[in-house]
C-alpha atoms as a PDB file:
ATOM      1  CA  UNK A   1     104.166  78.208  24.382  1.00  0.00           C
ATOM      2  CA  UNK A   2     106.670  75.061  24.453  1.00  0.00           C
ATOM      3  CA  UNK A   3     105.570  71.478  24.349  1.00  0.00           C
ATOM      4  CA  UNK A   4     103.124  70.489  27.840  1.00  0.00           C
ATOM      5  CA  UNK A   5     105.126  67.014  28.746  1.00  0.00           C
ATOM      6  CA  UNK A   6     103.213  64.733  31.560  1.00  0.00           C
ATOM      7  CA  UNK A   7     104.128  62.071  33.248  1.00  0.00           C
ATOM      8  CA  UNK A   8     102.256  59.894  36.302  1.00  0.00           C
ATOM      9  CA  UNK A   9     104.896  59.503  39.111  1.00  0.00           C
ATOM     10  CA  UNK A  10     103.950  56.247  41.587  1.00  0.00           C
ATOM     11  CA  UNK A  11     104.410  57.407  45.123  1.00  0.00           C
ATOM     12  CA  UNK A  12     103.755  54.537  47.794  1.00  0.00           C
ATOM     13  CA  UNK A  13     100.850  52.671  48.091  1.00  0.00           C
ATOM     14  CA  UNK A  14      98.606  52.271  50.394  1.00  0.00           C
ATOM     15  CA  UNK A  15      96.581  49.236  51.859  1.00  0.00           C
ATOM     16  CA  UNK A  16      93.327  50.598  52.761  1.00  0.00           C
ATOM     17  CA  UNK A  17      89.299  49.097  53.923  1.00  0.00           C
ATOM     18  CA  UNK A  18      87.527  47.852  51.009  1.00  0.00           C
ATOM     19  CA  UNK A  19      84.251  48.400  52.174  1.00  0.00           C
ATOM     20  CA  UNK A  20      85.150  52.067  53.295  1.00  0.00           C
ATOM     21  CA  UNK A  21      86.335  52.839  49.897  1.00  0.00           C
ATOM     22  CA  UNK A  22      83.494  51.791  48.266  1.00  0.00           C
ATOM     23  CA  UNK A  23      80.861  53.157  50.747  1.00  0.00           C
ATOM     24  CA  UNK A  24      77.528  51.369  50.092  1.00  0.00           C
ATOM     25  CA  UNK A  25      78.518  49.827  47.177  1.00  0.00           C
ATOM     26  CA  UNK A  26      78.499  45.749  48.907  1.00  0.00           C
ATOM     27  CA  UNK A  27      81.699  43.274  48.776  1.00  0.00           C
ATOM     28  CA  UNK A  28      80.433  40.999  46.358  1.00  0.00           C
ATOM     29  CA  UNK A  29      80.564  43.799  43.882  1.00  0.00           C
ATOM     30  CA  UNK A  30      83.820  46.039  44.882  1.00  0.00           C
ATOM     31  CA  UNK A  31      85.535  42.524  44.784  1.00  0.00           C
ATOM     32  CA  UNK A  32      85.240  41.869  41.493  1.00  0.00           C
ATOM     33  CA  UNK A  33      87.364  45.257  40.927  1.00  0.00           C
ATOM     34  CA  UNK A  34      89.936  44.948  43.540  1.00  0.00           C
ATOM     35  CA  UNK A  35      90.377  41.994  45.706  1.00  0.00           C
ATOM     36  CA  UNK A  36      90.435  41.889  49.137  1.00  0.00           C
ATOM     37  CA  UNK A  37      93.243  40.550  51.488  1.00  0.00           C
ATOM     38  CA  UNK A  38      92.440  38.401  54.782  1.00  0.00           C
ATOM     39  CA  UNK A  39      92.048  42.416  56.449  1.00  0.00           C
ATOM     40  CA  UNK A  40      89.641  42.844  53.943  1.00  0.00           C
ATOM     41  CA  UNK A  41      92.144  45.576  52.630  1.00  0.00           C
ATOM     42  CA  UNK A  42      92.592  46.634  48.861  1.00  0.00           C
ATOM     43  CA  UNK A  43      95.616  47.909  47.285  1.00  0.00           C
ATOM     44  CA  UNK A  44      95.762  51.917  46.467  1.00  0.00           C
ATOM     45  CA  UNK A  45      98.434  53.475  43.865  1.00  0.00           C
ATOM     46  CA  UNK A  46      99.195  57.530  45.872  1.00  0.00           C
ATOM     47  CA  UNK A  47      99.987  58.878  42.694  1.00  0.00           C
ATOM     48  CA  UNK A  48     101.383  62.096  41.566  1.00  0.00           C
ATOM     49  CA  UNK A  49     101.293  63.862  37.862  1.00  0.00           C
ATOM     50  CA  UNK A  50     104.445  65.848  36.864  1.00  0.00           C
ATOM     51  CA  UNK A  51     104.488  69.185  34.332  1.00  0.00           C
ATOM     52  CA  UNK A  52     107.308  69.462  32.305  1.00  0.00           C
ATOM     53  CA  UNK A  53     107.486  72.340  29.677  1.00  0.00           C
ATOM     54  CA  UNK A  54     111.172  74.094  28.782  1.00  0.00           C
ATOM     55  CA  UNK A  55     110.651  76.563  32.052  1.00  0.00           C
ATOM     56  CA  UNK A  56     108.908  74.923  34.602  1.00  0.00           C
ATOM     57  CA  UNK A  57     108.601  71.589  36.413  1.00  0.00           C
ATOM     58  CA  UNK A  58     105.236  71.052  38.146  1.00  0.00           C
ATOM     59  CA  UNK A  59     104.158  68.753  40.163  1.00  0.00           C
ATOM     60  CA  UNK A  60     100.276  67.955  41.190  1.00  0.00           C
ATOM     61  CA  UNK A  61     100.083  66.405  44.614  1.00  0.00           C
ATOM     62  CA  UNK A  62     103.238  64.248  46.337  1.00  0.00           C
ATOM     63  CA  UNK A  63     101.295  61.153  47.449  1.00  0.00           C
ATOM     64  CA  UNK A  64     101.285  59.689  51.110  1.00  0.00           C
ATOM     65  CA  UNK A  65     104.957  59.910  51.314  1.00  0.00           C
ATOM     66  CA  UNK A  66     106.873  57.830  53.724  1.00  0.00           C
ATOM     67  CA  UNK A  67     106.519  60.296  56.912  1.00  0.00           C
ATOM     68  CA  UNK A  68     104.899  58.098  59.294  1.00  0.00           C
ATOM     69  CA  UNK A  69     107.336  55.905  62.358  1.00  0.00           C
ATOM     70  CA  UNK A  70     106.641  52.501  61.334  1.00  0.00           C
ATOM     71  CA  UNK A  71     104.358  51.128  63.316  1.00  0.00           C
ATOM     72  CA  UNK A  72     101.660  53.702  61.974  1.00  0.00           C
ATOM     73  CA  UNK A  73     102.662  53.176  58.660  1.00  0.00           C
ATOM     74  CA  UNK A  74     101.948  49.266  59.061  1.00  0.00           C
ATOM     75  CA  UNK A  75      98.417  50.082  60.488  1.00  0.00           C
ATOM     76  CA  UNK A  76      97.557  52.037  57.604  1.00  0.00           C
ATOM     77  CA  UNK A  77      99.085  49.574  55.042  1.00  0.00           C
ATOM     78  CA  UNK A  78     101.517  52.292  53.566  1.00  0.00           C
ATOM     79  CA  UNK A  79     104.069  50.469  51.557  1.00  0.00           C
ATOM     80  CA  UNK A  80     106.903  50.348  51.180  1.00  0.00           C
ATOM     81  CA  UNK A  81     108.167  51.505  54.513  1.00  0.00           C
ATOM     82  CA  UNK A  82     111.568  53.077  54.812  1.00  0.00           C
ATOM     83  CA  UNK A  83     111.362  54.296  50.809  1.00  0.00           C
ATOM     84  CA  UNK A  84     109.945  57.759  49.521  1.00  0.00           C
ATOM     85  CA  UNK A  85     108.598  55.963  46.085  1.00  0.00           C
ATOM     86  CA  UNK A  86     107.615  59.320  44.853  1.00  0.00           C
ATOM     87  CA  UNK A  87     111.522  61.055  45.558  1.00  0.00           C
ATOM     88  CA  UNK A  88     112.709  57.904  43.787  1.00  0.00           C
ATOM     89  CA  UNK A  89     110.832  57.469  40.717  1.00  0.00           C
ATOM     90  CA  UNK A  90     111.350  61.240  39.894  1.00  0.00           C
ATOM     91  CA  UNK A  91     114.960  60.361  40.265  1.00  0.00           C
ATOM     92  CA  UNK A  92     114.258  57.773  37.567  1.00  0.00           C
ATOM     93  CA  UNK A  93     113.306  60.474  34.933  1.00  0.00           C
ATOM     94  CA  UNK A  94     116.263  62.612  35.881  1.00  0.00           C
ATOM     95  CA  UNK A  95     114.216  64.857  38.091  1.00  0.00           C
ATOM     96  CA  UNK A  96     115.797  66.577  41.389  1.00  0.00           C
ATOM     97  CA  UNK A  97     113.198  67.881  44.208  1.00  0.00           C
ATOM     98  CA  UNK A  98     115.004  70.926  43.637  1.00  0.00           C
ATOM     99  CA  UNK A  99     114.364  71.659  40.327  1.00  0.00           C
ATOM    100  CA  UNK A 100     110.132  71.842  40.812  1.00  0.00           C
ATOM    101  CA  UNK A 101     108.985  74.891  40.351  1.00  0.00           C
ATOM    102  CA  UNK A 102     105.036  74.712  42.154  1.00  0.00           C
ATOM    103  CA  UNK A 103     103.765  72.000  44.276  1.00  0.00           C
ATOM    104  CA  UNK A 104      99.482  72.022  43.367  1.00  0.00           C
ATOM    105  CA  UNK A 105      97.647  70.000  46.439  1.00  0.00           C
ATOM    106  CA  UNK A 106      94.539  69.043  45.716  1.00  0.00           C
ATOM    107  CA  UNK A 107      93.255  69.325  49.238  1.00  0.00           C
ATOM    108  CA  UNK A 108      95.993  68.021  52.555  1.00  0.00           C
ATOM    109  CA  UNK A 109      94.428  65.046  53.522  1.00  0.00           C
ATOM    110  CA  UNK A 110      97.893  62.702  54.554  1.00  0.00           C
ATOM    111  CA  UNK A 111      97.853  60.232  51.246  1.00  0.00           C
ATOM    112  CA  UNK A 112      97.832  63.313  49.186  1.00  0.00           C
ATOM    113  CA  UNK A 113     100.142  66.035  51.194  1.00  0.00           C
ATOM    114  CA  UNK A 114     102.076  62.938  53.008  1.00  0.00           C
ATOM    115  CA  UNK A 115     105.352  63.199  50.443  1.00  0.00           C
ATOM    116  CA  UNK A 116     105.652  66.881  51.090  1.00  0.00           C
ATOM    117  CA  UNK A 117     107.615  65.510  54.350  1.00  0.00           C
ATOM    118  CA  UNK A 118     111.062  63.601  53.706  1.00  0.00           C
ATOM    119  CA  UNK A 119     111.355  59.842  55.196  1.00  0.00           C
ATOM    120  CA  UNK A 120     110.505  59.096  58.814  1.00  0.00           C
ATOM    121  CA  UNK A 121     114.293  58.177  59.648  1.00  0.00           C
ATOM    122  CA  UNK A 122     115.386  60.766  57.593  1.00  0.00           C
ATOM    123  CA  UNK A 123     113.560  63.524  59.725  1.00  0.00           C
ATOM    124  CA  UNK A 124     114.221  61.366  62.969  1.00  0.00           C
ATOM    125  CA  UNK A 125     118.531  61.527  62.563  1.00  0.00           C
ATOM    126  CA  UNK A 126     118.027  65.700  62.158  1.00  0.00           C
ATOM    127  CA  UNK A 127     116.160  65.485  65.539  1.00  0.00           C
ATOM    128  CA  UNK A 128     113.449  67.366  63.566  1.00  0.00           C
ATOM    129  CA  UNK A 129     109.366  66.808  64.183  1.00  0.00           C
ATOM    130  CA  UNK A 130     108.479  65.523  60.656  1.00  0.00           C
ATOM    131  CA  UNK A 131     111.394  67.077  59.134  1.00  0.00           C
ATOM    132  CA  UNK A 132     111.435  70.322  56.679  1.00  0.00           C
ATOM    133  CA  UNK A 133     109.235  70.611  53.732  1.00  0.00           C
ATOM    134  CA  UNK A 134     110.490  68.867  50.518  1.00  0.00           C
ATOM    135  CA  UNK A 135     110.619  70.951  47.276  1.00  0.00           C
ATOM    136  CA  UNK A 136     112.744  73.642  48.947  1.00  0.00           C
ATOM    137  CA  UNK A 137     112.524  76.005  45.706  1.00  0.00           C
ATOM    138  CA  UNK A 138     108.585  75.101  44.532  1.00  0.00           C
ATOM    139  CA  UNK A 139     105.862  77.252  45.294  1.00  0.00           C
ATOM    140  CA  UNK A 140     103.100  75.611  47.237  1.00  0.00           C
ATOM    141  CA  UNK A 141      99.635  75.839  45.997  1.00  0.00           C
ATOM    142  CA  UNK A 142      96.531  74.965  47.622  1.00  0.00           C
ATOM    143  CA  UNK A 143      92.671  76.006  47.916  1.00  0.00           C
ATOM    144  CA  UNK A 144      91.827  78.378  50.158  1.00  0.00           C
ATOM    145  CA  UNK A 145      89.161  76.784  52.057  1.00  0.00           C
ATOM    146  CA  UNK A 146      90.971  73.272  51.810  1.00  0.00           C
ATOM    147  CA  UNK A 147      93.249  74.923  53.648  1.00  0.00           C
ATOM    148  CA  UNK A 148      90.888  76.658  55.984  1.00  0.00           C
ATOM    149  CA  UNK A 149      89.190  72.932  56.938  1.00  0.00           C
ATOM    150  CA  UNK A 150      92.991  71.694  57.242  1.00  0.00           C
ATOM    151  CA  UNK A 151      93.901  74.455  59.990  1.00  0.00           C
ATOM    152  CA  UNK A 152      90.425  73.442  61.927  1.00  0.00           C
ATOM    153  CA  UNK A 153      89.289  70.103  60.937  1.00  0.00           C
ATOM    154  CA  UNK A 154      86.001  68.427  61.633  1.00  0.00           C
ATOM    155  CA  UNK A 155      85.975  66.131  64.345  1.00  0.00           C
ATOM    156  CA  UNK A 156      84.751  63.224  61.643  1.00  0.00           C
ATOM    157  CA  UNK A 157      88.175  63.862  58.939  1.00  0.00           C
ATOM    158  CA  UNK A 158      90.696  65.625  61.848  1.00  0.00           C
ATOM    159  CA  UNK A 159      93.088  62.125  61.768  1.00  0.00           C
ATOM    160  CA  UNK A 160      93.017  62.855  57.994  1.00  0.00           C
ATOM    161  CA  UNK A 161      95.404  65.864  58.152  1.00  0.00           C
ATOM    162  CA  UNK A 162      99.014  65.937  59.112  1.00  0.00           C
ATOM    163  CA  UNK A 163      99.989  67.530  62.699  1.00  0.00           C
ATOM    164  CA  UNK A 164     102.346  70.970  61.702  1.00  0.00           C
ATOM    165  CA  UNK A 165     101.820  70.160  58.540  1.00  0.00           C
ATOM    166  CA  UNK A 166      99.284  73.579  57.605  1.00  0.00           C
ATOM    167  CA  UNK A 167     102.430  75.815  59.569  1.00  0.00           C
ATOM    168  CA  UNK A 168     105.313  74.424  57.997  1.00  0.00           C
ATOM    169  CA  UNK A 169     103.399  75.399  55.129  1.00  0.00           C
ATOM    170  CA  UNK A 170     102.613  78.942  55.919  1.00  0.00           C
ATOM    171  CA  UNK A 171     105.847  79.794  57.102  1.00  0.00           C
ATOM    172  CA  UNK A 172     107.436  78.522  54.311  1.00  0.00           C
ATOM    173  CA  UNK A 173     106.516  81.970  52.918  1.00  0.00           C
ATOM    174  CA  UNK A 174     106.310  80.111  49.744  1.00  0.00           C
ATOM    175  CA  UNK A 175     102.516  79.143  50.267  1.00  0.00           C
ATOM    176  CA  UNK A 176      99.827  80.556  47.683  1.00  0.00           C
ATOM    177  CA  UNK A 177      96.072  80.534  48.131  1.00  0.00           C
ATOM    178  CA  UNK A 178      93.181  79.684  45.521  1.00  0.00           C
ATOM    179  CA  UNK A 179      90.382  81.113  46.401  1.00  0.00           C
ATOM    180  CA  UNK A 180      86.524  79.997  45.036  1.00  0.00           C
ATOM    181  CA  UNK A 181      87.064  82.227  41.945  1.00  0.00           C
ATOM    182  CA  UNK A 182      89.787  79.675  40.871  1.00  0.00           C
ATOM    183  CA  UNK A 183      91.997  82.275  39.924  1.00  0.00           C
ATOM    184  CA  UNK A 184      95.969  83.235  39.903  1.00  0.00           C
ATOM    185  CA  UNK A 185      97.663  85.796  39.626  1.00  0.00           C
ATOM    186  CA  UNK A 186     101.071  84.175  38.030  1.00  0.00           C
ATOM    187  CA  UNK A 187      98.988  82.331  35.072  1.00  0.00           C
ATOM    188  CA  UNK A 188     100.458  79.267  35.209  1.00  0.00           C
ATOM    189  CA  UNK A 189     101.698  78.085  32.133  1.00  0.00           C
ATOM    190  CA  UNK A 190     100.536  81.360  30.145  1.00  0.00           C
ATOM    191  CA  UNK A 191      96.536  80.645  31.254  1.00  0.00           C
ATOM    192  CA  UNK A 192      96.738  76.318  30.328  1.00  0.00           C
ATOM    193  CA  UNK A 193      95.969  75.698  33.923  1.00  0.00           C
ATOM    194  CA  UNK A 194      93.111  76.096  35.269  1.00  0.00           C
ATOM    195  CA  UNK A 195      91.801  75.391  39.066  1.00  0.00           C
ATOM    196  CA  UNK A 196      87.681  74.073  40.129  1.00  0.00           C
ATOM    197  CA  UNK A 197      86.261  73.094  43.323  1.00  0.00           C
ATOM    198  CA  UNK A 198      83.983  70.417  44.400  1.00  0.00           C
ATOM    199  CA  UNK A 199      83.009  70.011  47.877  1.00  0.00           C
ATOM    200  CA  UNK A 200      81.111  66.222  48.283  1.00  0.00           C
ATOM    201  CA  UNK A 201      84.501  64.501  49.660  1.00  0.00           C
ATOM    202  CA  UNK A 202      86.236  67.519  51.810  1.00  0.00           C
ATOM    203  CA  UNK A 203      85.486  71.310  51.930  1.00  0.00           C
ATOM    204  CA  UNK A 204      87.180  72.946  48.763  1.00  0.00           C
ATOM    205  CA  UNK A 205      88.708  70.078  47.028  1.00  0.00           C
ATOM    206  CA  UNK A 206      90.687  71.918  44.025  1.00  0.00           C
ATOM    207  CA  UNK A 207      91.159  70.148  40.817  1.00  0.00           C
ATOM    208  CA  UNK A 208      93.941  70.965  37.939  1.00  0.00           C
ATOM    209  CA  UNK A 209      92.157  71.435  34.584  1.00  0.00           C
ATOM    210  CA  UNK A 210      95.454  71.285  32.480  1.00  0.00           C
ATOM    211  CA  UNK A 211      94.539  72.251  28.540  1.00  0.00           C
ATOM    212  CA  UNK A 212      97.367  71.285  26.175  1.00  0.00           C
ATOM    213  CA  UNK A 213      97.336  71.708  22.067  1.00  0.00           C
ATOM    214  CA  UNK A 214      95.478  69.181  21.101  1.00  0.00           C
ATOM    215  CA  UNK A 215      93.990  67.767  24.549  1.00  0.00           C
ATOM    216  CA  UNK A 216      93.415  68.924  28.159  1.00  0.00           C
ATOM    217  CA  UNK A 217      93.645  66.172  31.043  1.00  0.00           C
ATOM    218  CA  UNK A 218      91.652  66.657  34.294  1.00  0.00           C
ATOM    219  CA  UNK A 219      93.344  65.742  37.838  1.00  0.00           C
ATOM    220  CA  UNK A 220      90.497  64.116  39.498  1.00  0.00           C
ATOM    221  CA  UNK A 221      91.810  63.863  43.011  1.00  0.00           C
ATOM    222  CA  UNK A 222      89.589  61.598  45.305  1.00  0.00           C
ATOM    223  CA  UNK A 223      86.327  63.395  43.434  1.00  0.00           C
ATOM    224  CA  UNK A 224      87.093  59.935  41.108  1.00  0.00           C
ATOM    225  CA  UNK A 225      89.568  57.922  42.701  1.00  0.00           C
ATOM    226  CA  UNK A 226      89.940  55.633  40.224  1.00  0.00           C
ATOM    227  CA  UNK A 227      88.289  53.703  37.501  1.00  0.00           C
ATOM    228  CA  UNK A 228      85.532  51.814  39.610  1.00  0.00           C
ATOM    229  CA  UNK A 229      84.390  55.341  40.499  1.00  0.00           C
ATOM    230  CA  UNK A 230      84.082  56.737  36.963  1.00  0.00           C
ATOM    231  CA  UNK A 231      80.347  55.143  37.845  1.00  0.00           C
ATOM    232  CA  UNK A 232      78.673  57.839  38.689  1.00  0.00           C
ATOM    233  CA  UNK A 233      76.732  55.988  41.790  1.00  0.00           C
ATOM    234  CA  UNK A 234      80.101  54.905  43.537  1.00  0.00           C
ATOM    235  CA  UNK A 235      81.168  57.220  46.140  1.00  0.00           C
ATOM    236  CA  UNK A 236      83.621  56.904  49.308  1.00  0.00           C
ATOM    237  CA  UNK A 237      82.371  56.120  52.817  1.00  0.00           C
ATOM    238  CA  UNK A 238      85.404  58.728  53.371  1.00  0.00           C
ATOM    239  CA  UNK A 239      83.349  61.446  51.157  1.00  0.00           C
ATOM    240  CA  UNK A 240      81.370  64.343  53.943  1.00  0.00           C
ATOM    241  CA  UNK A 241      78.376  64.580  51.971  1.00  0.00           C
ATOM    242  CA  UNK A 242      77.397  61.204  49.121  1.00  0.00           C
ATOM    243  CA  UNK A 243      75.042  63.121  47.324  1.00  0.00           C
ATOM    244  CA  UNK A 244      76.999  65.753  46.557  1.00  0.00           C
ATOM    245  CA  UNK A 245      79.497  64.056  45.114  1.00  0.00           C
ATOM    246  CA  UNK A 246      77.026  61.833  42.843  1.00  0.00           C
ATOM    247  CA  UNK A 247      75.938  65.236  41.506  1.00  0.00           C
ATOM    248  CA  UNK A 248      79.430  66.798  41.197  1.00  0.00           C
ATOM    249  CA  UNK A 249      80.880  63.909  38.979  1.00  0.00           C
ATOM    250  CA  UNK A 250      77.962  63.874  37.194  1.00  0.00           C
ATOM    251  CA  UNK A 251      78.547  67.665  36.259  1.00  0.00           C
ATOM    252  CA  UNK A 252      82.627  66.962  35.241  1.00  0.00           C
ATOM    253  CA  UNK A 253      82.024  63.463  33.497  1.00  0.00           C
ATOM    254  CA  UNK A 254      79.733  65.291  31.066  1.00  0.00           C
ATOM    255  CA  UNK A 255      82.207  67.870  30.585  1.00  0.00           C
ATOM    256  CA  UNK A 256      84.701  64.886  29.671  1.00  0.00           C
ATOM    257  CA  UNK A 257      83.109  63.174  27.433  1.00  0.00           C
ATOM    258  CA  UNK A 258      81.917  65.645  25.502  1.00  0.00           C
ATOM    259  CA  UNK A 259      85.624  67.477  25.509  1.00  0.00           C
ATOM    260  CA  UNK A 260      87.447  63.714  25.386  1.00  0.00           C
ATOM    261  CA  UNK A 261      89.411  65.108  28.507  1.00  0.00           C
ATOM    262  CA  UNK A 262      91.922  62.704  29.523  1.00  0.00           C
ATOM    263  CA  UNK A 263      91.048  61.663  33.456  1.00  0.00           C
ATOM    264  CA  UNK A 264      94.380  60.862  36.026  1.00  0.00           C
ATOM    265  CA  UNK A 265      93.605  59.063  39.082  1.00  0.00           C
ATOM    266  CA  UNK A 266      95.307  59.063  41.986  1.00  0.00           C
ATOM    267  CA  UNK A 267      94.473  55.956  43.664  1.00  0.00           C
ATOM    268  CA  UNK A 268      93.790  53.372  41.158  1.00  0.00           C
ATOM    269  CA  UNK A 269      95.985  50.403  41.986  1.00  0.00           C
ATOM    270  CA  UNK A 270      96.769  49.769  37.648  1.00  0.00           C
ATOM    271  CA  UNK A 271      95.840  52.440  35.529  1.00  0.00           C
ATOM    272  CA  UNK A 272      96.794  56.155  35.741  1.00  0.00           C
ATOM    273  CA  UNK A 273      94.713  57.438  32.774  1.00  0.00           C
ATOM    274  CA  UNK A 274      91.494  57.087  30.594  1.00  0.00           C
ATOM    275  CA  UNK A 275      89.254  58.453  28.631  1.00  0.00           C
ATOM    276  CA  UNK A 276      85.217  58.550  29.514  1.00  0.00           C
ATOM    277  CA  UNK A 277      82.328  57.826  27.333  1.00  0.00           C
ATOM    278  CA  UNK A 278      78.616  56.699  27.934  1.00  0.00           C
ATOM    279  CA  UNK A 279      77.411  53.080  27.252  1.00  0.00           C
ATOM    280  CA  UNK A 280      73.812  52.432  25.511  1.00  0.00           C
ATOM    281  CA  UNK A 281      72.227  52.874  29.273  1.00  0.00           C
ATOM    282  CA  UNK A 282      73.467  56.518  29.484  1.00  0.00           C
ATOM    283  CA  UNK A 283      76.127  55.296  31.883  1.00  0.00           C
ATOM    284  CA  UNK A 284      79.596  56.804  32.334  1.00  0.00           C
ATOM    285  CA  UNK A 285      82.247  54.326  31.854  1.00  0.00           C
ATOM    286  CA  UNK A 286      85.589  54.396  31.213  1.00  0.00           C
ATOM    287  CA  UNK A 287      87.306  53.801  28.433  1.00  0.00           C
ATOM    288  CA  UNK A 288      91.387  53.860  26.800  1.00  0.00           C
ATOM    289  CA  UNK A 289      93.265  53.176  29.686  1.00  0.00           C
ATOM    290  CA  UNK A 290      96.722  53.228  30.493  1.00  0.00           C
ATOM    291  CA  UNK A 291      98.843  52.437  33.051  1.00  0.00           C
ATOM    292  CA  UNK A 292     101.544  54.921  32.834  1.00  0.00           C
ATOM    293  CA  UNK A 293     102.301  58.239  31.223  1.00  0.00           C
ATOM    294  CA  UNK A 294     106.144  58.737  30.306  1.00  0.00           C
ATOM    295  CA  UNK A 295     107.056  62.404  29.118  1.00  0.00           C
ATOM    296  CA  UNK A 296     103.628  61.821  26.751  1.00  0.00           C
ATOM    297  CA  UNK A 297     103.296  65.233  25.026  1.00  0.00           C
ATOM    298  CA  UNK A 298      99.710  66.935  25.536  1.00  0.00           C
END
């Protein structure tokens, strides 16, 4: 097996509700994390990890892209409109859409699936609704019953999802399905990869368990958004069931600190990466972070 390169790809951020992003958790103490503008809005990295061995080129998740018409994008703080931040910083490490191989989506909520869509005034000159799928050679992956809850959504998460975005998909005849087993059939990157499910934020959110020589990084996905979160207590006012996702970190955080897993977050504004470890209290926090991975060999 050749060398497991990663690197985190910034897509474009996103200005989102403090106070729904850190669900009962109260200002005075998300504040001191991430500050608030006068919307009471905190800044969100949509970022993306990319796989680079000497055959393939995978990418997990594209980030929130820059699909929306403007005026949306504006309400829901996406920035910066009119750029596809995650087209052009893979263009900074020489990479072309068309050389990715697979496309792994954690689950299709629109800050995760978004960048599967080219630009808004890109789609809008080819008179196209939303434009084709980007990636045109990649093989989509996605959970089965993410998929499922994508097609009929709940009346609570339905503005979450992307209109066309679950048939554009599908007939792409490039679309494979994980189902609760966690299994495929290709064995990506000769059994590394692994795929589990946790169910607390949206029905069959899939995380990448990626297992290199010496370590194995886990894709977190909006099970940990980010480094505030790493506290097991901390959940989303965005999650379906708070609980359940208490009791589902719980069960992966032990599993990283006793393997010294590396942890990439999606949404965390600075870092990309850390380690976890327990403090004297038997509390998860997080530890080694970094901003950025560059082509860092696993």
């Amino acid at each position: 097996m050749s060398d497991i390169l990663i690197s985190s790809i910034e897509g474009n951020y996103q200005h989102l509700d403090g106070g729904s992003m850190f669900g009962n958790a109260p200002k005075p103490l998300w504040e001191k994390w991430f500050p608030a503008d006068n919307l009471n809005r905190i800044n969100l990295a949509c970022r993306a990890l990319l796989i680079e061995t000497a055959d393939s080129k995978i990418l997990l998740e594209t980030g929130v892209g820059d699909f929306l018409e403007p005026k949306l994008a504006e309400r829901y703080g996406i920035a910066p409109i009119g750029e596809h931040s995650l087209l052009e910083n893979l263009k900074k490490l020489g990479v072309d859409p068309q050389e990715i191989d697979v496309v792994i989506l954690s689950h299709l909520h629109f800050d995760h699936a978004g960048g599967l869509l080219p630009s808004y005034s890109i789609s809008r000159s080819k008179e196209e609704h939303g434009g084709e799928l980007l990636f045109p050679k990649a093989k989509y992956i996605v959970g089965e019953e993410a998929f499922k809850r994508a097609v009929n959504p709940h009346l609570r998460d339905r503005a979450s999802f992307i209109e066309g975005l679950q048939e554009k998909l599908f007939k792409s005849q490039r679309l494979s399905f994980i189902d609760k087993s966690g299994l495929y059939s290709q064995n990506l990157l000769d059994g590394r990869i692994s795929f589990h499910f946790t169910q607390g934020h949206t029905v069959g959110q899939m995380h990448t368990l990626l297992r290199g020589e010496k370590q194995s990084l886990f894709f977190c996905g909006d099970l940990i958004p980010g480094i505030p979160w790493v506290h097991a207590p901390i959940t989303m006012g965005y999650d379906r069931a708070a609980e359940t996702m208490v009791d589902e970190k719980m069960i992966f955080l032990e599993h990283a600190v006793k393997e010294e897993w590396i942890l990439f977050y999606t949404h965390d504004p600075i870092y990309a990466v850390s380690k976890c470890a327990k403090d004297d209290k038997g509390k998860f926090i997080a530890t080694q972070m970094q901003e950025q991975l560059l082509r860092y060999r696993l």
